[in-house]
Protein backbone atom coordinates (compact mmCIF):
# COMPACT_ATOMS: atom_id res chain seq x y z
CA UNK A 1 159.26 83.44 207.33
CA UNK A 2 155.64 83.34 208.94
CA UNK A 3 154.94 80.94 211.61
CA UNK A 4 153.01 78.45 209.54
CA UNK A 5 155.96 78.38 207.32
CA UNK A 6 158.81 77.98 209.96
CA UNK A 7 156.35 75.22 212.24
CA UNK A 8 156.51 73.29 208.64
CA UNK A 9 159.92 73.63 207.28
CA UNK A 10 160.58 72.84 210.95
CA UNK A 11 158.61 69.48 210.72
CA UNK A 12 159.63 68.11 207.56
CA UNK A 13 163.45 68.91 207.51
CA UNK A 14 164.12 70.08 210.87
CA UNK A 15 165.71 73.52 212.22
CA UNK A 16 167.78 75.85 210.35
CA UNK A 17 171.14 75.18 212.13
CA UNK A 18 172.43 77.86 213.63
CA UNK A 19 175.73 77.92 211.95
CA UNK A 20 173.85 78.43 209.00
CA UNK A 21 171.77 81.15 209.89
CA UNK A 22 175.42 82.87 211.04
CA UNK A 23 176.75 82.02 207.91
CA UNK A 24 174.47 84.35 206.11
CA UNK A 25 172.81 81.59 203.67
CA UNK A 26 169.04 81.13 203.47
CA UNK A 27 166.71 78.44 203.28
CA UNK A 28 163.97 77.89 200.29
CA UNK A 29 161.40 75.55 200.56
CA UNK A 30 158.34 75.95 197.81
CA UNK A 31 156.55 74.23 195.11
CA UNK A 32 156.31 74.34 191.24
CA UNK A 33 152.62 73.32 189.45
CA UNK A 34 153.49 72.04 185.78
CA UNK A 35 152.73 69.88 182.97
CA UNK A 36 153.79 66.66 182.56
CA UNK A 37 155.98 67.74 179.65
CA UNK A 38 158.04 70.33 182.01
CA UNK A 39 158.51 67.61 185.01
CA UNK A 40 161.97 66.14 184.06
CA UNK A 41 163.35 69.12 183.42
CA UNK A 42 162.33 71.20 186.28
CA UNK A 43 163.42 68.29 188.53
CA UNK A 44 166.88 67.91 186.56
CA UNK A 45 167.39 71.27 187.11
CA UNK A 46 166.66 71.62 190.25
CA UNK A 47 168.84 68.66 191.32
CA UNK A 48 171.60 70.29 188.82
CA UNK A 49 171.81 73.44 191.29
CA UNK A 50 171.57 71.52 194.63
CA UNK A 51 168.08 72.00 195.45
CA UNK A 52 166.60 68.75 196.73
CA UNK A 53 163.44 67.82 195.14
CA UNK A 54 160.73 66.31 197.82
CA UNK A 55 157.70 65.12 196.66
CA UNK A 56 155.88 65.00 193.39
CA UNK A 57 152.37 64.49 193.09
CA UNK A 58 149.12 65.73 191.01
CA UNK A 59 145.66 65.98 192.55
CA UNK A 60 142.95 65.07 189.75
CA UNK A 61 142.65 61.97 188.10
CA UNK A 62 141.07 63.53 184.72
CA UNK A 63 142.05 67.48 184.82
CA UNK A 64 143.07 69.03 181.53
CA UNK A 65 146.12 69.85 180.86
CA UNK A 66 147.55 67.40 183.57
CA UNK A 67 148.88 69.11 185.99
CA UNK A 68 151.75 68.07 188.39
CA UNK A 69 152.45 69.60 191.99
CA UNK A 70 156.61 68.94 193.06
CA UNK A 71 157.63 70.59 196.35
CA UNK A 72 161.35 71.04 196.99
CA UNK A 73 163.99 72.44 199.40
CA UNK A 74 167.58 73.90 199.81
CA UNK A 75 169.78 75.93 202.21
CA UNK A 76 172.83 78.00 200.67
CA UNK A 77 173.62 81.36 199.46
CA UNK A 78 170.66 83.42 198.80
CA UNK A 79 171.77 84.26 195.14
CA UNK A 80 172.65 80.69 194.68
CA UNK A 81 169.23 79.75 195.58
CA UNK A 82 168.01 82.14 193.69
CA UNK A 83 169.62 81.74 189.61
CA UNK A 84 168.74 77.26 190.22
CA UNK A 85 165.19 78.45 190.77
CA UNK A 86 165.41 80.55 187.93
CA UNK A 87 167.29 78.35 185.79
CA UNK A 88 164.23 75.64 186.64
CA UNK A 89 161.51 78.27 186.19
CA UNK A 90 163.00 79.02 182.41
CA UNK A 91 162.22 75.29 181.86
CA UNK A 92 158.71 76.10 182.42
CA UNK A 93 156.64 77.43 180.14
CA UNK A 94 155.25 79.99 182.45
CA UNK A 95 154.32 83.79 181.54
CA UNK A 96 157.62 86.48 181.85
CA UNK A 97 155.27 89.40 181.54
């Protein structure tokens, strides 16, 4: 994790306890940019695997396709982590190649 990263995962949700860090899991904290059509989904996902969705927002009033910005967290077993983001990217209609 670079500085920047830590100093702001540090601000918003506080310090990976150490227990945790012992405990082998890891920490994810990131953002998805989608359409307005993929939003519930994502999100439902997300929530459906434990990862706690923080903000959602967009950032133009008249851009085309509408585009959504949703920033979310989670602590737990790195593979764990790993198949809900997955399983929330798949809802996505984003490029596998």
């Amino acid at each position: 994790m670079t500085p920047r990263m830590s100093r702001s995962s540090d601000k918003e949700r506080g310090p990976i306890p150490r227990r945790v860090q012992k405990e082998g899991r890891a920490a994810i904290n990131g953002d998805f940019v989608m359409t307005a059509e993929e939003v519930n989904p994502v999100i439902r996902t997300l929530r459906q695997n434990g990862i706690e969705v923080v903000s959602l927002h967009n950032h133009g009033l008249d851009d085309e396709p509408r585009l959504f910005y949703m920033h979310f967290w989670a602590n737990d077993d790195a593979a764990t982590l790993a198949q809900g983001l997955r399983q929330a990217l798949d809802q996505t209609n984003s490029a596998t190649e």
